[in-house]
PDB file of N, CA and C in Angstrom:
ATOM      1  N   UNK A   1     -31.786-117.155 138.857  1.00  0.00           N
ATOM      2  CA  UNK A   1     -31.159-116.270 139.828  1.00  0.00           C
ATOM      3  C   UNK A   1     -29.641-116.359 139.686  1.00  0.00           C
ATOM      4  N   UNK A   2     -28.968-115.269 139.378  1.00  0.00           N
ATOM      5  CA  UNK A   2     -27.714-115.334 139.503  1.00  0.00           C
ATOM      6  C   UNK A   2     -27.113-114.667 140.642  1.00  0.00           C
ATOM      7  N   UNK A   3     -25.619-114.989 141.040  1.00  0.00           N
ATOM      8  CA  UNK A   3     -24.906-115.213 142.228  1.00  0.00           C
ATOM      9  C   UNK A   3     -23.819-114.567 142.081  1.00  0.00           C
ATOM     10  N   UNK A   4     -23.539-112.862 142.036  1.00  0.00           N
ATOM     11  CA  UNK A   4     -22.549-112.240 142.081  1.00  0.00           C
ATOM     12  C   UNK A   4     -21.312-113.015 142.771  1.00  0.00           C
ATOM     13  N   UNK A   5     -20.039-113.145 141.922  1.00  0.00           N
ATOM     14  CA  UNK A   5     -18.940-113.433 142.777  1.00  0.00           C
ATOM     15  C   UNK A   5     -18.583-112.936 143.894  1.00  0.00           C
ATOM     16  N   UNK A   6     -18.914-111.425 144.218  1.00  0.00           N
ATOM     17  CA  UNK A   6     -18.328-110.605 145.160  1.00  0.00           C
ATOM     18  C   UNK A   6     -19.291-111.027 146.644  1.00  0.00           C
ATOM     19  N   UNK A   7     -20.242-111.616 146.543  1.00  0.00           N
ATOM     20  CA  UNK A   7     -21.403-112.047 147.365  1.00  0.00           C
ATOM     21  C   UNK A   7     -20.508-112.757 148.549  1.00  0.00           C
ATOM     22  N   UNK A   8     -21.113-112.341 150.228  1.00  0.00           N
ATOM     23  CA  UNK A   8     -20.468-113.245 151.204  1.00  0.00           C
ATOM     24  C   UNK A   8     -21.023-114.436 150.534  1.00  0.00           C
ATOM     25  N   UNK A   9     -21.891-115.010 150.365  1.00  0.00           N
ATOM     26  CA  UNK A   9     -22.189-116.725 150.321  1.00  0.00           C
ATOM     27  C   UNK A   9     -21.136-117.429 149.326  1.00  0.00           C
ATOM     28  N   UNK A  10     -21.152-116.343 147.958  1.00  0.00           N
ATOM     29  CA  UNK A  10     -19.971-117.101 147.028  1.00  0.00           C
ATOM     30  C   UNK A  10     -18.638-117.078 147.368  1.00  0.00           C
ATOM     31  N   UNK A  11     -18.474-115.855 148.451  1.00  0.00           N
ATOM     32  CA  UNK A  11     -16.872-116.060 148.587  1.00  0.00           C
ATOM     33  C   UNK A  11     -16.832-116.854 149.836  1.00  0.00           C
ATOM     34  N   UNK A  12     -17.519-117.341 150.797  1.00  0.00           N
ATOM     35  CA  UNK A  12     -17.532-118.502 151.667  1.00  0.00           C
ATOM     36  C   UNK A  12     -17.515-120.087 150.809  1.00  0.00           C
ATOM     37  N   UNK A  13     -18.444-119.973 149.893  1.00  0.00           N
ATOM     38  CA  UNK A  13     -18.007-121.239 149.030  1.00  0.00           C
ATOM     39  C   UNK A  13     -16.608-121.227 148.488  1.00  0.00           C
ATOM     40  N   UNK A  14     -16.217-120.651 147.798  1.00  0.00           N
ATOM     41  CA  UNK A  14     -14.551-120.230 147.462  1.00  0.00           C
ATOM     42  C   UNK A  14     -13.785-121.032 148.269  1.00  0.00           C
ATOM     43  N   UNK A  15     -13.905-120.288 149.554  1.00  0.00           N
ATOM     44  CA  UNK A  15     -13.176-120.414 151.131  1.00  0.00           C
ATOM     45  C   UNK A  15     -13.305-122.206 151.459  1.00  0.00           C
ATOM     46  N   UNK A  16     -14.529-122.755 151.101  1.00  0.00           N
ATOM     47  CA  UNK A  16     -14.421-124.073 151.576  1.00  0.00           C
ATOM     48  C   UNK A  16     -14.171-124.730 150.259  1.00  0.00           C
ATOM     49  N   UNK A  17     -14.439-124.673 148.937  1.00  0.00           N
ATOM     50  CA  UNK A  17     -13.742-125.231 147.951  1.00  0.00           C
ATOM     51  C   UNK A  17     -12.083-125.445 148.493  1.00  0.00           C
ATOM     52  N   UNK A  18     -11.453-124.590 148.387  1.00  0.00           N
ATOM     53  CA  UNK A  18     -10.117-124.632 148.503  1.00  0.00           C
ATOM     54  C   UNK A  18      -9.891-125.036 149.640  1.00  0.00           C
ATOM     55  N   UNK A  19     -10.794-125.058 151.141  1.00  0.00           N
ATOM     56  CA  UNK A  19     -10.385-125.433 152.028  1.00  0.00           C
ATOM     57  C   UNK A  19     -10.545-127.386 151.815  1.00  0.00           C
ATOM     58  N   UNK A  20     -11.542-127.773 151.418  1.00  0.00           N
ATOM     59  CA  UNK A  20     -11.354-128.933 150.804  1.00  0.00           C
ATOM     60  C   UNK A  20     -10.443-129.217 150.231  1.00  0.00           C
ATOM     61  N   UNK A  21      -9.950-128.911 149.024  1.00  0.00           N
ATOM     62  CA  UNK A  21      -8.838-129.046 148.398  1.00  0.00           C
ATOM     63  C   UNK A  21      -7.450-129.566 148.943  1.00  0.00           C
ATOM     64  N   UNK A  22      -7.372-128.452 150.071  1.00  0.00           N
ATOM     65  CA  UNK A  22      -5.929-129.037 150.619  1.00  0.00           C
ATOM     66  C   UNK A  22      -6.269-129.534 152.300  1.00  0.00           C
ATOM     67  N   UNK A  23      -6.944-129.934 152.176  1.00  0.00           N
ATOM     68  CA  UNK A  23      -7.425-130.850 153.318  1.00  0.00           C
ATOM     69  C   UNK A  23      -6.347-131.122 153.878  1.00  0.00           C
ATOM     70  N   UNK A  24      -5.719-132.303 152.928  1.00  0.00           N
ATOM     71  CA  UNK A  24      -5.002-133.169 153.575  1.00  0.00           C
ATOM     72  C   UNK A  24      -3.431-132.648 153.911  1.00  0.00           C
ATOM     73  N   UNK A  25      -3.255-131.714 154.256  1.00  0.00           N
ATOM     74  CA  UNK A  25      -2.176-131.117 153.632  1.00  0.00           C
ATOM     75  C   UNK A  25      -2.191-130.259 155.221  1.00  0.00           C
ATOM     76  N   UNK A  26      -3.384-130.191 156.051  1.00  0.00           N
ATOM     77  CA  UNK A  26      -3.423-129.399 157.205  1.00  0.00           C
ATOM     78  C   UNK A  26      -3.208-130.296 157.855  1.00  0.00           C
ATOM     79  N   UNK A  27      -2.571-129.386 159.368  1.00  0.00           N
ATOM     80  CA  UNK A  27      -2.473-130.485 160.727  1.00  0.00           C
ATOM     81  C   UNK A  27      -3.391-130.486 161.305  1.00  0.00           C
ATOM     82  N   UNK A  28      -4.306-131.581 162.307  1.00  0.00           N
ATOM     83  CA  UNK A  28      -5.450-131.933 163.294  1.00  0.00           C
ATOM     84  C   UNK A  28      -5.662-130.495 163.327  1.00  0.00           C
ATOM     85  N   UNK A  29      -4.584-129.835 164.483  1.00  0.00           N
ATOM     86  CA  UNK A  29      -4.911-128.479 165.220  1.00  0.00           C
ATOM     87  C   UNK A  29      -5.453-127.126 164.185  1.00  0.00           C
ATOM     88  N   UNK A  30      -4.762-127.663 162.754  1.00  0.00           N
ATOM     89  CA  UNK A  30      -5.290-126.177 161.346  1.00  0.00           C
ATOM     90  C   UNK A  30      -6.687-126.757 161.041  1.00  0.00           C
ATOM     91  N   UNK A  31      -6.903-127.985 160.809  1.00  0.00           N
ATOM     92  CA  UNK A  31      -8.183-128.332 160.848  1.00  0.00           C
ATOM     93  C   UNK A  31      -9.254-127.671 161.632  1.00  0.00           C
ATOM     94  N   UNK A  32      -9.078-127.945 162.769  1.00  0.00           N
ATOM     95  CA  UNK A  32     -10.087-127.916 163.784  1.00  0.00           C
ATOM     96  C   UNK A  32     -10.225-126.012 163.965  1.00  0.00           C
ATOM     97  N   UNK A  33      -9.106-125.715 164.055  1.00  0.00           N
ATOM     98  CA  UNK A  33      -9.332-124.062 163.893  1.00  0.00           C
ATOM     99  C   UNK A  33     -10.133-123.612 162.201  1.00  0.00           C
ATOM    100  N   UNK A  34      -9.674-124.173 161.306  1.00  0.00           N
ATOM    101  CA  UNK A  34     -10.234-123.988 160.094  1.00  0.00           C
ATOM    102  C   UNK A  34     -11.760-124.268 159.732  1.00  0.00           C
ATOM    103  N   UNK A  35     -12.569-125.498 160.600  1.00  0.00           N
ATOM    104  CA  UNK A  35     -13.575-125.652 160.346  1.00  0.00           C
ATOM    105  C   UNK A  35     -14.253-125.023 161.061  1.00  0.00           C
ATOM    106  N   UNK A  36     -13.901-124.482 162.382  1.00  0.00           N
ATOM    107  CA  UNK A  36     -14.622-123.393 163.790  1.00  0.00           C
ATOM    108  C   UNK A  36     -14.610-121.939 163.058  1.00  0.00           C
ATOM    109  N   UNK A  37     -13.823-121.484 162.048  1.00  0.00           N
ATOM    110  CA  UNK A  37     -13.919-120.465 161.413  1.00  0.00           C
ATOM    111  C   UNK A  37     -14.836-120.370 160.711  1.00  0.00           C
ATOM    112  N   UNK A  38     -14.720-121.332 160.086  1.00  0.00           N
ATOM    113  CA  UNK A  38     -15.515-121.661 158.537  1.00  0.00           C
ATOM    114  C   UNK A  38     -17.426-121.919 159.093  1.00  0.00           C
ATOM    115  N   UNK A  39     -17.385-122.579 160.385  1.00  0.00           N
ATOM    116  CA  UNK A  39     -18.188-122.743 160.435  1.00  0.00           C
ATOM    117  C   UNK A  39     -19.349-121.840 161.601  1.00  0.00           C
ATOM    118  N   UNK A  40     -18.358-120.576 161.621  1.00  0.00           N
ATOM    119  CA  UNK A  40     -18.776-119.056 162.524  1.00  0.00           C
ATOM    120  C   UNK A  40     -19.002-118.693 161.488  1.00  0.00           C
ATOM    121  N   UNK A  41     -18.335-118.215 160.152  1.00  0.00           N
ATOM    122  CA  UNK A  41     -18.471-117.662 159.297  1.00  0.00           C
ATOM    123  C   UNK A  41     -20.376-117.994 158.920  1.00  0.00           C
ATOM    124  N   UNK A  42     -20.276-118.914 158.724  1.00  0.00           N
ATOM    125  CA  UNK A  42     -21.811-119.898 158.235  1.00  0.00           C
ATOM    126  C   UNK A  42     -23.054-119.329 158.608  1.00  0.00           C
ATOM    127  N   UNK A  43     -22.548-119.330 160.214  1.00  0.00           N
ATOM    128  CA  UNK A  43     -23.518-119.374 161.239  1.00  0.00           C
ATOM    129  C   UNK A  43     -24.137-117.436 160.843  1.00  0.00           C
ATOM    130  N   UNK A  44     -22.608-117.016 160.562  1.00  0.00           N
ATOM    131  CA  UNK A  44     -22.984-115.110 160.474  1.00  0.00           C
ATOM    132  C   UNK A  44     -23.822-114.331 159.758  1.00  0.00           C
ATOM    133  N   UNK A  45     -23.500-115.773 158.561  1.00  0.00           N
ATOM    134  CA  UNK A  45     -24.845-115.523 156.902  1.00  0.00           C
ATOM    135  C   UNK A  45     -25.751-115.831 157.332  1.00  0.00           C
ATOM    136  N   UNK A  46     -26.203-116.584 158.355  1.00  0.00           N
ATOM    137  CA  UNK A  46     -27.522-116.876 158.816  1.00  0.00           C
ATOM    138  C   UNK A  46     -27.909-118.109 157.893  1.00  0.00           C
TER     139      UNK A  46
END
């Protein structure tokens, strides 16, 4: 099975690759908004 790039699921992986990436680099408050996004987003793909 292949996994079009343009796909919500692959461009949500994208989104948390890179959001990993610079982790450390966010403040508490970008965090906590960043993972409540990330993790509405999640919830939307079902």
């Amino acid at each position: 099975m292949r996994i079009s790039p343009d796909s919500p699921t692959m461009k949500l992986y994208q989104e948390f690759t890179t959001f990993n990436f610079y982790w450390d680099s966010y403040t508490i408050e970008e965090r906590k908004k960043l993972n409540k996004d990330f993790m509405q987003k999640l919830y939307e793909l079902g």
